[in-house]
PDB file of N, CA and C in Angstrom:
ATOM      1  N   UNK A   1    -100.333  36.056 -73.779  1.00  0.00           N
ATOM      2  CA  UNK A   1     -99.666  36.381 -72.546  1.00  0.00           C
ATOM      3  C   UNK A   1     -98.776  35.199 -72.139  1.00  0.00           C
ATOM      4  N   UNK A   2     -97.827  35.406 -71.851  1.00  0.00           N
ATOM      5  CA  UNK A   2     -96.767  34.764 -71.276  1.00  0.00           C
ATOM      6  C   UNK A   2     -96.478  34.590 -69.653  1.00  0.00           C
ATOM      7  N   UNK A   3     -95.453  33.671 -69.378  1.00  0.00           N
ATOM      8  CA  UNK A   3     -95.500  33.451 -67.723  1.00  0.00           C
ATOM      9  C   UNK A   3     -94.471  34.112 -67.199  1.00  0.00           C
ATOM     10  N   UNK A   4     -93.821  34.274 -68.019  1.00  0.00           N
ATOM     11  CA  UNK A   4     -92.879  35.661 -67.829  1.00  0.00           C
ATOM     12  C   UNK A   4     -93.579  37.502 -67.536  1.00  0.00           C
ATOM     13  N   UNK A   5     -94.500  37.404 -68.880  1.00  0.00           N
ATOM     14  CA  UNK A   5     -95.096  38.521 -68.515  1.00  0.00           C
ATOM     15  C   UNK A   5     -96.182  38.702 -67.309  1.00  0.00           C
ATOM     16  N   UNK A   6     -96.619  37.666 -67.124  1.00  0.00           N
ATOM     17  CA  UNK A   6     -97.433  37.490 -65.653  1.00  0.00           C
ATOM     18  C   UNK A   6     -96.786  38.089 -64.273  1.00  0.00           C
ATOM     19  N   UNK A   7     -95.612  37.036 -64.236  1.00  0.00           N
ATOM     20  CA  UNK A   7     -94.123  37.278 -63.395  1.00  0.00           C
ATOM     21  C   UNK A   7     -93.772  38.332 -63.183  1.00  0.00           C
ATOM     22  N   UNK A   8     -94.096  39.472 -64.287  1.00  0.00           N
ATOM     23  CA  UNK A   8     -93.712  40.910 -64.468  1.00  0.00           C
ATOM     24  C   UNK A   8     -94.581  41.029 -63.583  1.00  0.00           C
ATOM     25  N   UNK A   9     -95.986  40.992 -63.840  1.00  0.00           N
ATOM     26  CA  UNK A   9     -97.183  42.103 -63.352  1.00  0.00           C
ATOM     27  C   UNK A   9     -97.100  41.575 -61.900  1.00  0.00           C
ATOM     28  N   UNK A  10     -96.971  40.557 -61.595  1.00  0.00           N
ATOM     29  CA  UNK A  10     -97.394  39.684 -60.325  1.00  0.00           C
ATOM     30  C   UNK A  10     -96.257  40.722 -59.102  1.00  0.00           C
ATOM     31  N   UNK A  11     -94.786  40.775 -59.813  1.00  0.00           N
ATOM     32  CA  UNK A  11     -93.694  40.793 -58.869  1.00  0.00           C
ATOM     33  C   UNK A  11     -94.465  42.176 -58.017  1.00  0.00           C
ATOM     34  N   UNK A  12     -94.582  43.122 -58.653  1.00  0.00           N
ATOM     35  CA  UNK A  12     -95.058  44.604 -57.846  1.00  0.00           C
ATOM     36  C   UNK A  12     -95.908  44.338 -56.943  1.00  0.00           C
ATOM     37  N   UNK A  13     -96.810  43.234 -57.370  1.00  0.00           N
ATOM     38  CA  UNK A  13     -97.916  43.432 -56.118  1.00  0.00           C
ATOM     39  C   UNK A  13     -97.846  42.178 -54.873  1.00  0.00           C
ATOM     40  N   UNK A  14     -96.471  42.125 -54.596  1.00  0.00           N
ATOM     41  CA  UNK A  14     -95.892  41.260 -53.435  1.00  0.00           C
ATOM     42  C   UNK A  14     -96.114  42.291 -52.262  1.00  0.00           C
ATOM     43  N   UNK A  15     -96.617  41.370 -51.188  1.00  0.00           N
ATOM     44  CA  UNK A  15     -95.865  42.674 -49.967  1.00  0.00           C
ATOM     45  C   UNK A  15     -95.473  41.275 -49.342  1.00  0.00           C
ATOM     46  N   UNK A  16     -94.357  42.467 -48.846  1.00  0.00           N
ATOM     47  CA  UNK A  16     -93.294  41.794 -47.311  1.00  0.00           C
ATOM     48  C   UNK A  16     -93.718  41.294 -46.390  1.00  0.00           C
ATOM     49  N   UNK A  17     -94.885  41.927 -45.874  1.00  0.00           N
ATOM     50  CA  UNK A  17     -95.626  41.449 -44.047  1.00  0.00           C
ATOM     51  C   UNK A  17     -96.079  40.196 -44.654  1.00  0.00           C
ATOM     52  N   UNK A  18     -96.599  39.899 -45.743  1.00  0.00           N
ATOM     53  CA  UNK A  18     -97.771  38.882 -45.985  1.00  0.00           C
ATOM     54  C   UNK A  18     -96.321  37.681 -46.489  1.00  0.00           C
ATOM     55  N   UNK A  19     -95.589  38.253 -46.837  1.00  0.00           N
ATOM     56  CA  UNK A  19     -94.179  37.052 -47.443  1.00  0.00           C
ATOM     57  C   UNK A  19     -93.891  36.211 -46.010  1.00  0.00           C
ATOM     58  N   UNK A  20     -93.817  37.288 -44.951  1.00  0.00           N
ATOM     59  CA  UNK A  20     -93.710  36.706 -43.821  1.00  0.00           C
ATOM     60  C   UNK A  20     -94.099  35.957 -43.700  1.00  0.00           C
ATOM     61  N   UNK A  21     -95.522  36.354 -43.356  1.00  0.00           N
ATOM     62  CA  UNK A  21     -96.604  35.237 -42.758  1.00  0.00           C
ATOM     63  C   UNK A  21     -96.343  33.943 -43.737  1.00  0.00           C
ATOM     64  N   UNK A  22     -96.732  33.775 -44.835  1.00  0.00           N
ATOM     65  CA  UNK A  22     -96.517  32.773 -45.578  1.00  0.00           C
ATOM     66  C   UNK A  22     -95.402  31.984 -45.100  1.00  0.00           C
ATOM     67  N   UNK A  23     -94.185  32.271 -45.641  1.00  0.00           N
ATOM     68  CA  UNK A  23     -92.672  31.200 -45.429  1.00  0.00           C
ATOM     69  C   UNK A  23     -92.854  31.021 -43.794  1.00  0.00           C
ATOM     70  N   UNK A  24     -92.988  31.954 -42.783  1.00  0.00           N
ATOM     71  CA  UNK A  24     -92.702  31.843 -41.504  1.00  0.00           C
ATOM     72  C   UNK A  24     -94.132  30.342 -40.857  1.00  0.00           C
ATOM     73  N   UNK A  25     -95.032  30.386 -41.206  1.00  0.00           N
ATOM     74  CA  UNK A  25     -96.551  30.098 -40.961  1.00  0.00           C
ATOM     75  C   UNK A  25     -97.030  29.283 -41.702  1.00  0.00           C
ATOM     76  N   UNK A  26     -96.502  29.348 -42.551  1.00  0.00           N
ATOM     77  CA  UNK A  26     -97.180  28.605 -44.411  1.00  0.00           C
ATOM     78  C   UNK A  26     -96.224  27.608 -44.707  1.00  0.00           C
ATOM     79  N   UNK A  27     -95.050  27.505 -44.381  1.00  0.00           N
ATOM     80  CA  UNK A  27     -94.262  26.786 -45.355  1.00  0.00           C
ATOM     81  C   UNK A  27     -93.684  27.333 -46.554  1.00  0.00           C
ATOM     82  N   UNK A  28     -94.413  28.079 -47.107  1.00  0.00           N
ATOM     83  CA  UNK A  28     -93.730  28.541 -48.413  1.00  0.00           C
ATOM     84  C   UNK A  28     -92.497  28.563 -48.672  1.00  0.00           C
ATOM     85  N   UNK A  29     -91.956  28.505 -49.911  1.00  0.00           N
ATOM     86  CA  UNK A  29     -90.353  28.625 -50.264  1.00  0.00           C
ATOM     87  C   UNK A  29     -90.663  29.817 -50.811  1.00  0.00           C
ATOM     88  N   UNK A  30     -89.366  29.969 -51.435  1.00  0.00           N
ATOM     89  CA  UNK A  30     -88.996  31.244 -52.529  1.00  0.00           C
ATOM     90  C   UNK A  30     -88.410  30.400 -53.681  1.00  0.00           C
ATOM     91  N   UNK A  31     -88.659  30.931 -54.980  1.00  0.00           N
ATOM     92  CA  UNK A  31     -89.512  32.021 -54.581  1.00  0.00           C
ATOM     93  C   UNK A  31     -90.995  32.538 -54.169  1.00  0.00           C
ATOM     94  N   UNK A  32     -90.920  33.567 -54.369  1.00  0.00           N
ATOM     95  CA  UNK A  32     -92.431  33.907 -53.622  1.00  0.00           C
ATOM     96  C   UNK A  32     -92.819  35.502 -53.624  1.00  0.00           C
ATOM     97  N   UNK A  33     -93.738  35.881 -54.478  1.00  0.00           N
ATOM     98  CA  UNK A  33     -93.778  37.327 -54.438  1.00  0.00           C
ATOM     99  C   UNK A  33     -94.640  37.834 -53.108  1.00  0.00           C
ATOM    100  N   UNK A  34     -95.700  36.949 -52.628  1.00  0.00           N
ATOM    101  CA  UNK A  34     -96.074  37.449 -52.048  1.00  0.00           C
ATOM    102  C   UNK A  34     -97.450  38.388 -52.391  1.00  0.00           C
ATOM    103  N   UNK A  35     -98.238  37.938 -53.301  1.00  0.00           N
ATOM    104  CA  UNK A  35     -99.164  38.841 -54.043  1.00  0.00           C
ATOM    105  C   UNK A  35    -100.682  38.056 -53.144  1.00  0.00           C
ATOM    106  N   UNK A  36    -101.670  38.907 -52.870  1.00  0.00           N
ATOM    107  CA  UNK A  36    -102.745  38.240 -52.319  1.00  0.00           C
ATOM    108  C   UNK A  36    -103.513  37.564 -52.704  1.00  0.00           C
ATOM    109  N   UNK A  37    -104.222  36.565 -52.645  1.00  0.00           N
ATOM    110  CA  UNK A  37    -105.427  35.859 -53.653  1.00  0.00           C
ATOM    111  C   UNK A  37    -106.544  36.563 -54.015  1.00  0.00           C
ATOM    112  N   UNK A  38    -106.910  37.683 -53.683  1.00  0.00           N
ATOM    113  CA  UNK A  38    -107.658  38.568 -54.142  1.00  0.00           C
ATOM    114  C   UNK A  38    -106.928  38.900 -55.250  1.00  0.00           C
ATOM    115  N   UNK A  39    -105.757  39.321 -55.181  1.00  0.00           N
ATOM    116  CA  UNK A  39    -105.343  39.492 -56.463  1.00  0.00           C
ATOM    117  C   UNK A  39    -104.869  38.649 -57.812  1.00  0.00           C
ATOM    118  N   UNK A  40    -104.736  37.257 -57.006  1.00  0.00           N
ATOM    119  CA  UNK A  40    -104.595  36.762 -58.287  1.00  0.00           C
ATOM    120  C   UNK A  40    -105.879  36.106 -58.667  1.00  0.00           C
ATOM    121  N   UNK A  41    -106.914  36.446 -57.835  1.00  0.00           N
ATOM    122  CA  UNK A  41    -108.163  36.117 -58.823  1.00  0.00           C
ATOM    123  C   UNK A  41    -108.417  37.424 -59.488  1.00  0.00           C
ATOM    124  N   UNK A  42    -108.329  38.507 -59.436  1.00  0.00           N
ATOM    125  CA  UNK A  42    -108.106  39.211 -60.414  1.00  0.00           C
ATOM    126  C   UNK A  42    -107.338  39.094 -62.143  1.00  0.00           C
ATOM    127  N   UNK A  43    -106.717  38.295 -61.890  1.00  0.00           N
ATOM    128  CA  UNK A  43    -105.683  37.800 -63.026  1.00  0.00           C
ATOM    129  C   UNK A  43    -106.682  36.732 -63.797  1.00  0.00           C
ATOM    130  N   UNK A  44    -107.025  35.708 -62.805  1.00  0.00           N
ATOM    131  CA  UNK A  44    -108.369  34.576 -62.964  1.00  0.00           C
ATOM    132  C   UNK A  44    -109.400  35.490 -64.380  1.00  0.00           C
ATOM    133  N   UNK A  45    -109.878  36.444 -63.518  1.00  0.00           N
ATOM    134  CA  UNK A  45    -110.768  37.313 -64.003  1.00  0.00           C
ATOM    135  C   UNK A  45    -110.493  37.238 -65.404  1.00  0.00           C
ATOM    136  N   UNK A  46    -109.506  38.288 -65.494  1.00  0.00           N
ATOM    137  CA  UNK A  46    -108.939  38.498 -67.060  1.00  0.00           C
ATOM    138  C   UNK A  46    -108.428  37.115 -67.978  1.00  0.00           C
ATOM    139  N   UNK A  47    -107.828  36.199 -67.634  1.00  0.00           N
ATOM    140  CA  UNK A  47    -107.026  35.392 -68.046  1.00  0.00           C
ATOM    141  C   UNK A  47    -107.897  34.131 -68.586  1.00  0.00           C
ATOM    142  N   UNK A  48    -109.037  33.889 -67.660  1.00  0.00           N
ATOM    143  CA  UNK A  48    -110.018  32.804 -67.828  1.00  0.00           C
ATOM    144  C   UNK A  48    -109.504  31.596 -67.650  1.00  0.00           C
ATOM    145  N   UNK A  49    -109.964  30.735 -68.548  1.00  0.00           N
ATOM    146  CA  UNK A  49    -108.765  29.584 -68.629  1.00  0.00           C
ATOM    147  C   UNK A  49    -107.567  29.322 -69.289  1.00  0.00           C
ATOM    148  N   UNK A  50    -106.551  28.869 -69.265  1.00  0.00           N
ATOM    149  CA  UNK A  50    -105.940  28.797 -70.368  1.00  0.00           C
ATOM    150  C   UNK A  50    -104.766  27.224 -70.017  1.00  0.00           C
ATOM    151  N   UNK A  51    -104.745  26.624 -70.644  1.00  0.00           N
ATOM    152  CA  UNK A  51    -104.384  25.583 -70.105  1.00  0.00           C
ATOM    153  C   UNK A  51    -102.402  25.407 -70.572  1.00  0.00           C
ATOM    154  N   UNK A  52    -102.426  26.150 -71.346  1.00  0.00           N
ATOM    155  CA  UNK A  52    -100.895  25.812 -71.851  1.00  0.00           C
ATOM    156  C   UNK A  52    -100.029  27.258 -70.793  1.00  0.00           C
ATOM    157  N   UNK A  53    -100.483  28.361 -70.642  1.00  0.00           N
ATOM    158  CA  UNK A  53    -100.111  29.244 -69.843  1.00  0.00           C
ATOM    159  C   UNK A  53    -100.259  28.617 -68.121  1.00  0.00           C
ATOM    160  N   UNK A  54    -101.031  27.784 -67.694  1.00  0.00           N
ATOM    161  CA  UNK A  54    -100.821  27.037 -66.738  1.00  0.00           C
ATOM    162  C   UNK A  54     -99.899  26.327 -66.170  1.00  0.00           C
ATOM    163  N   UNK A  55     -99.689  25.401 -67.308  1.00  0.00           N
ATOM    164  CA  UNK A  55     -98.379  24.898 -67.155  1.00  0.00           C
ATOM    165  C   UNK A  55     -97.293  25.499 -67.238  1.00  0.00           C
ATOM    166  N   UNK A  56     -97.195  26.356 -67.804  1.00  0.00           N
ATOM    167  CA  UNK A  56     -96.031  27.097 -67.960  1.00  0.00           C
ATOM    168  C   UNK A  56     -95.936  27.904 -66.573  1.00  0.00           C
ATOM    169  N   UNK A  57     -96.705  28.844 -66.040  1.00  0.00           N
ATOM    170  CA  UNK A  57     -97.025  29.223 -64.455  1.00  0.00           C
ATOM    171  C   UNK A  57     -96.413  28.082 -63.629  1.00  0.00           C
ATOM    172  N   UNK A  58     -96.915  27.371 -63.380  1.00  0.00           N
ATOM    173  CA  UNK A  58     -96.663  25.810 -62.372  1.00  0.00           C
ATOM    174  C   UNK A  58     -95.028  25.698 -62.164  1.00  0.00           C
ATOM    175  N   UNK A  59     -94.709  25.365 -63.660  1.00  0.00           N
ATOM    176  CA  UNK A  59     -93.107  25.175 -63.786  1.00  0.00           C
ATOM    177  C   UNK A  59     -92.146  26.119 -63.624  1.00  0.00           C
ATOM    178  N   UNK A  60     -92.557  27.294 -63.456  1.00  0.00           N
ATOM    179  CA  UNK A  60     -91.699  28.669 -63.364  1.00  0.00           C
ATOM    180  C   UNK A  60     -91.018  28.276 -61.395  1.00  0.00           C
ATOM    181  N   UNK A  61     -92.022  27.677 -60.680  1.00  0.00           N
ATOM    182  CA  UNK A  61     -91.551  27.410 -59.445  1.00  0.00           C
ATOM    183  C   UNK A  61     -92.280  27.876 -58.121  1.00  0.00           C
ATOM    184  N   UNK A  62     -92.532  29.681 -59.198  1.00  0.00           N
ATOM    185  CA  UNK A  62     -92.993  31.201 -58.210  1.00  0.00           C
ATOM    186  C   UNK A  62     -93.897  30.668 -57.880  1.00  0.00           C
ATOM    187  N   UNK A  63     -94.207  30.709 -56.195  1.00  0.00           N
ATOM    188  CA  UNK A  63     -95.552  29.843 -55.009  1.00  0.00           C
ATOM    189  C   UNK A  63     -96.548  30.806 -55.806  1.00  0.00           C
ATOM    190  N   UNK A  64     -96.961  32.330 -56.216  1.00  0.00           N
ATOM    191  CA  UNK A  64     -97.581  33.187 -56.866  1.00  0.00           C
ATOM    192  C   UNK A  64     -98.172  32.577 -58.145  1.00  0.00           C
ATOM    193  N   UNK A  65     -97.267  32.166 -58.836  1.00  0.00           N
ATOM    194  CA  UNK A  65     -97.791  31.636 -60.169  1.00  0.00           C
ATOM    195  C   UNK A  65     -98.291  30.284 -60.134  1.00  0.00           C
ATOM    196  N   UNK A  66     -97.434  29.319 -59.015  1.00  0.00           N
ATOM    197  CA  UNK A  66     -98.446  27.925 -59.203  1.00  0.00           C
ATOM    198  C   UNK A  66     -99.614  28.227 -58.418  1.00  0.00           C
ATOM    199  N   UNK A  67    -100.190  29.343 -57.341  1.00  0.00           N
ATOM    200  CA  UNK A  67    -101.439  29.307 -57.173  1.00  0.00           C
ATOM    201  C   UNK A  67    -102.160  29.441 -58.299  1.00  0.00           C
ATOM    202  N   UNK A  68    -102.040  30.371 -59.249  1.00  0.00           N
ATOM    203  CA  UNK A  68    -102.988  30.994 -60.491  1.00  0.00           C
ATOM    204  C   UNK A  68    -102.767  30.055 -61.138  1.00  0.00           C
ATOM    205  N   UNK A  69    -102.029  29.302 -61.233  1.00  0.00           N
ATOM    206  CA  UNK A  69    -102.365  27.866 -62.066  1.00  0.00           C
ATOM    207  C   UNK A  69    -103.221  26.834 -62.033  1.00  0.00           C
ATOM    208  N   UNK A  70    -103.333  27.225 -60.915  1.00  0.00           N
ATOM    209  CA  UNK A  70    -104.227  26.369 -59.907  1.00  0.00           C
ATOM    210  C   UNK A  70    -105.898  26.856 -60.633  1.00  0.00           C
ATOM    211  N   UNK A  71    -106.083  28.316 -60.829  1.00  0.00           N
ATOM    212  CA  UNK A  71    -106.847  29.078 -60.375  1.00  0.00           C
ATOM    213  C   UNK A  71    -107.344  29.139 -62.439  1.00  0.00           C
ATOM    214  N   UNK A  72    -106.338  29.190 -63.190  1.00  0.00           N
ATOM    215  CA  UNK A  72    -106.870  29.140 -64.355  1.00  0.00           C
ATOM    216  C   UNK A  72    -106.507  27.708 -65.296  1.00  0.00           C
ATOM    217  N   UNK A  73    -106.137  26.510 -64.493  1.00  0.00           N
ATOM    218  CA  UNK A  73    -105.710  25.741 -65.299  1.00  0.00           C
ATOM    219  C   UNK A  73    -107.130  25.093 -66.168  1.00  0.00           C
ATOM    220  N   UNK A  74    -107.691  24.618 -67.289  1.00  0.00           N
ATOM    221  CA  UNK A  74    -108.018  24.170 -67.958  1.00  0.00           C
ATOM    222  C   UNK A  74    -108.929  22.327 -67.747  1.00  0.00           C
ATOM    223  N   UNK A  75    -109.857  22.508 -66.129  1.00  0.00           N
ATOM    224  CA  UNK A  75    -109.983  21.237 -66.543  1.00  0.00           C
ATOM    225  C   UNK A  75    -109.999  20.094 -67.545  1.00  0.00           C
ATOM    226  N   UNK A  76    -110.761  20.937 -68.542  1.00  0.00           N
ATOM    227  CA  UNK A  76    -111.080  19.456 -69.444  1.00  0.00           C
ATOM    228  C   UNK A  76    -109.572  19.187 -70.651  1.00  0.00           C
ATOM    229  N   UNK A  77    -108.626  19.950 -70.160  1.00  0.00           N
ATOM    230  CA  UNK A  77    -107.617  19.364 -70.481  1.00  0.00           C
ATOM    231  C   UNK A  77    -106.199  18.884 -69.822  1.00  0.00           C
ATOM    232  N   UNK A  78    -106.807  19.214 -68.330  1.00  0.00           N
ATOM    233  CA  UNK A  78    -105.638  18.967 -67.927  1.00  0.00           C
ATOM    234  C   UNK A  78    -105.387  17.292 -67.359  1.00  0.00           C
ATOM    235  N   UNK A  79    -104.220  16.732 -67.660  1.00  0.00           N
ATOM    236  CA  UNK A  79    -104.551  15.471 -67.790  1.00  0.00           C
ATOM    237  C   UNK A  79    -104.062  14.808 -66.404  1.00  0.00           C
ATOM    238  N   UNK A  80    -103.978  13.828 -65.912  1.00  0.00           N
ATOM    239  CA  UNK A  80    -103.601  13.076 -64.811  1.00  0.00           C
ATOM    240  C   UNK A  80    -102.015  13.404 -64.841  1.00  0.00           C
ATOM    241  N   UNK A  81    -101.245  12.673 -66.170  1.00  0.00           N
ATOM    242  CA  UNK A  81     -99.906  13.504 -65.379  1.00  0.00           C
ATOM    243  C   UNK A  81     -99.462  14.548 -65.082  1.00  0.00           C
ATOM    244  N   UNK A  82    -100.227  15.247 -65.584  1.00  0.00           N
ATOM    245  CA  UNK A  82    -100.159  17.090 -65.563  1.00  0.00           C
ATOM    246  C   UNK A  82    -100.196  17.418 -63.802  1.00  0.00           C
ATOM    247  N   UNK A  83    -101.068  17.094 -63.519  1.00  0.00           N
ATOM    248  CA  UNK A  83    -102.060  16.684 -61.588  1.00  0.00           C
ATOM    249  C   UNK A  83    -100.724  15.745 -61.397  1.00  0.00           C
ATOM    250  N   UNK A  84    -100.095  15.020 -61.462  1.00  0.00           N
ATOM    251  CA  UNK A  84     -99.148  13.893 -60.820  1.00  0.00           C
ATOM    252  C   UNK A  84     -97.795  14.858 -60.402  1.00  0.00           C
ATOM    253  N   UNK A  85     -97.504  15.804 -61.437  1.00  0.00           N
ATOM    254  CA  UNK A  85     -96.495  16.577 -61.662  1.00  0.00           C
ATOM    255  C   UNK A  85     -96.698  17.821 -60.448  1.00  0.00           C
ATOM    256  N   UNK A  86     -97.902  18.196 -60.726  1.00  0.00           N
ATOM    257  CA  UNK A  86     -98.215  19.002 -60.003  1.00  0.00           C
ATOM    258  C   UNK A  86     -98.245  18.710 -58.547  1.00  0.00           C
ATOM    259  N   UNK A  87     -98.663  17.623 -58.262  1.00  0.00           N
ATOM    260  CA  UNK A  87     -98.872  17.107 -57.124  1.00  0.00           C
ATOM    261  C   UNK A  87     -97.563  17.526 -56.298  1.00  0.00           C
ATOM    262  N   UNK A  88     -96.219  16.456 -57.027  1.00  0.00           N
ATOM    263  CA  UNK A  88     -94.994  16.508 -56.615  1.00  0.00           C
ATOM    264  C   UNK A  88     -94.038  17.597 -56.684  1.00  0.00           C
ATOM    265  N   UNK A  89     -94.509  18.504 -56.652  1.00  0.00           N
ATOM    266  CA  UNK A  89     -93.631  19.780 -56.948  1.00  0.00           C
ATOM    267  C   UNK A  89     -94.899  20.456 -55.814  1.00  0.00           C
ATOM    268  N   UNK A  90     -96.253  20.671 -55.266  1.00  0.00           N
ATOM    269  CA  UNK A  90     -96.486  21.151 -54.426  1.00  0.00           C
ATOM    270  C   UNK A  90     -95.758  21.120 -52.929  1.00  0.00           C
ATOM    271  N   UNK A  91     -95.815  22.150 -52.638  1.00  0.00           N
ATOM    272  CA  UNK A  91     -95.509  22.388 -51.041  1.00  0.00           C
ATOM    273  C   UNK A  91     -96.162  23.326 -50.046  1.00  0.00           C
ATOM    274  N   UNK A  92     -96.079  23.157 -48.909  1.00  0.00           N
ATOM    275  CA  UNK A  92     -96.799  24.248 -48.040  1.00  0.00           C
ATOM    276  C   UNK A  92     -98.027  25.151 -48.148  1.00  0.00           C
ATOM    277  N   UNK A  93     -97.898  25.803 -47.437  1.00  0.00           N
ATOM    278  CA  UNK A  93     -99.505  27.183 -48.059  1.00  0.00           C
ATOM    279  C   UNK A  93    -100.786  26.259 -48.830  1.00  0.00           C
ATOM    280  N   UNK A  94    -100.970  26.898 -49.418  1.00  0.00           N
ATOM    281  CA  UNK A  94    -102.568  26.799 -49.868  1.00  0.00           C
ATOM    282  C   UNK A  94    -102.413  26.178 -51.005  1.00  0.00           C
ATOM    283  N   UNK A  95    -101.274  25.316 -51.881  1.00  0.00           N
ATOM    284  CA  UNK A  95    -100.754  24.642 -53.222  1.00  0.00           C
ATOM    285  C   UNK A  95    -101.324  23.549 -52.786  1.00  0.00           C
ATOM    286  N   UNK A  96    -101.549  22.850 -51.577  1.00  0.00           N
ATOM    287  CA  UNK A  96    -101.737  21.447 -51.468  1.00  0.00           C
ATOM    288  C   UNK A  96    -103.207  21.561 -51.084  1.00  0.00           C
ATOM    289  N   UNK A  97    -103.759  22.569 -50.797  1.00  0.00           N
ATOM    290  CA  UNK A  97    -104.908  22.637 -50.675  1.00  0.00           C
ATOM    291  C   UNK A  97    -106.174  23.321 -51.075  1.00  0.00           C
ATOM    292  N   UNK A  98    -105.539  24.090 -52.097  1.00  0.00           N
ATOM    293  CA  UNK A  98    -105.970  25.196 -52.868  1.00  0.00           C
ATOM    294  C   UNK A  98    -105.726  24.391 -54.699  1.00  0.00           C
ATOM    295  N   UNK A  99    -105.383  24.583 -55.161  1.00  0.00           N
ATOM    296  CA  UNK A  99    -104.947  24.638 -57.059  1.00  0.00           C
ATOM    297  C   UNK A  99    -104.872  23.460 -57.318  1.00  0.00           C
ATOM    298  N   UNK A 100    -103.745  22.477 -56.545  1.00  0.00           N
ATOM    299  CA  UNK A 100    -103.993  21.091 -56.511  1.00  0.00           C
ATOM    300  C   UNK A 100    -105.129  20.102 -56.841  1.00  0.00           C
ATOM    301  N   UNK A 101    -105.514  20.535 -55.391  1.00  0.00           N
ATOM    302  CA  UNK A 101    -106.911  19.499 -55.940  1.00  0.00           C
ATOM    303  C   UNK A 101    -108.220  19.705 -56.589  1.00  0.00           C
TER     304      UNK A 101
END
């Protein structure tokens, strides 16, 4: 699976009211699908860990995909600059306080 094909599945299950709340409340940028954390632990579910699809999630930008990066990244390989990178590219919402740390 790819972070593209994620991107696919992820985009449909955005809603609008909740995009709101986020950017308006959250900080969030765009992009931003807007998908719930119920649902992307659903993805968790299926996906398990995977540490190279993580990174690839993270760097795509989508606030959607660096949560689940967050959510399946690979402790025992993910390394300090990986977390340094990550760090500096977090913003707003639940990235700095959620997947991050």
């Amino acid at each position: 699976m790819t972070a593209k094909e994620i991107l696919d599945e992820l985009k449909p299950l955005g809603r609008e009211s909740y995009k709101r709340v986020l950017i308006n409340n959250h900080g969030v940028k765009e992009p931003c699908f807007s998908v719930a954390i119920s649902e992307l632990k659903k993805f968790q579910k299926r996906i398990k860990k995977d540490y190279e699809l993580a990174l690839d999630l993270y760097d795509t930008g989508n606030y959607d995909a660096m949560y689940l990066a967050g959510l399946i990244a690979d402790d025992a390989r993910v390394t300090k600059k990986d977390l340094q990178r990550w760090v500096e590219k977090a913003y707003g919402g639940s990235l700095t306080g959620a997947p991050v740390p």
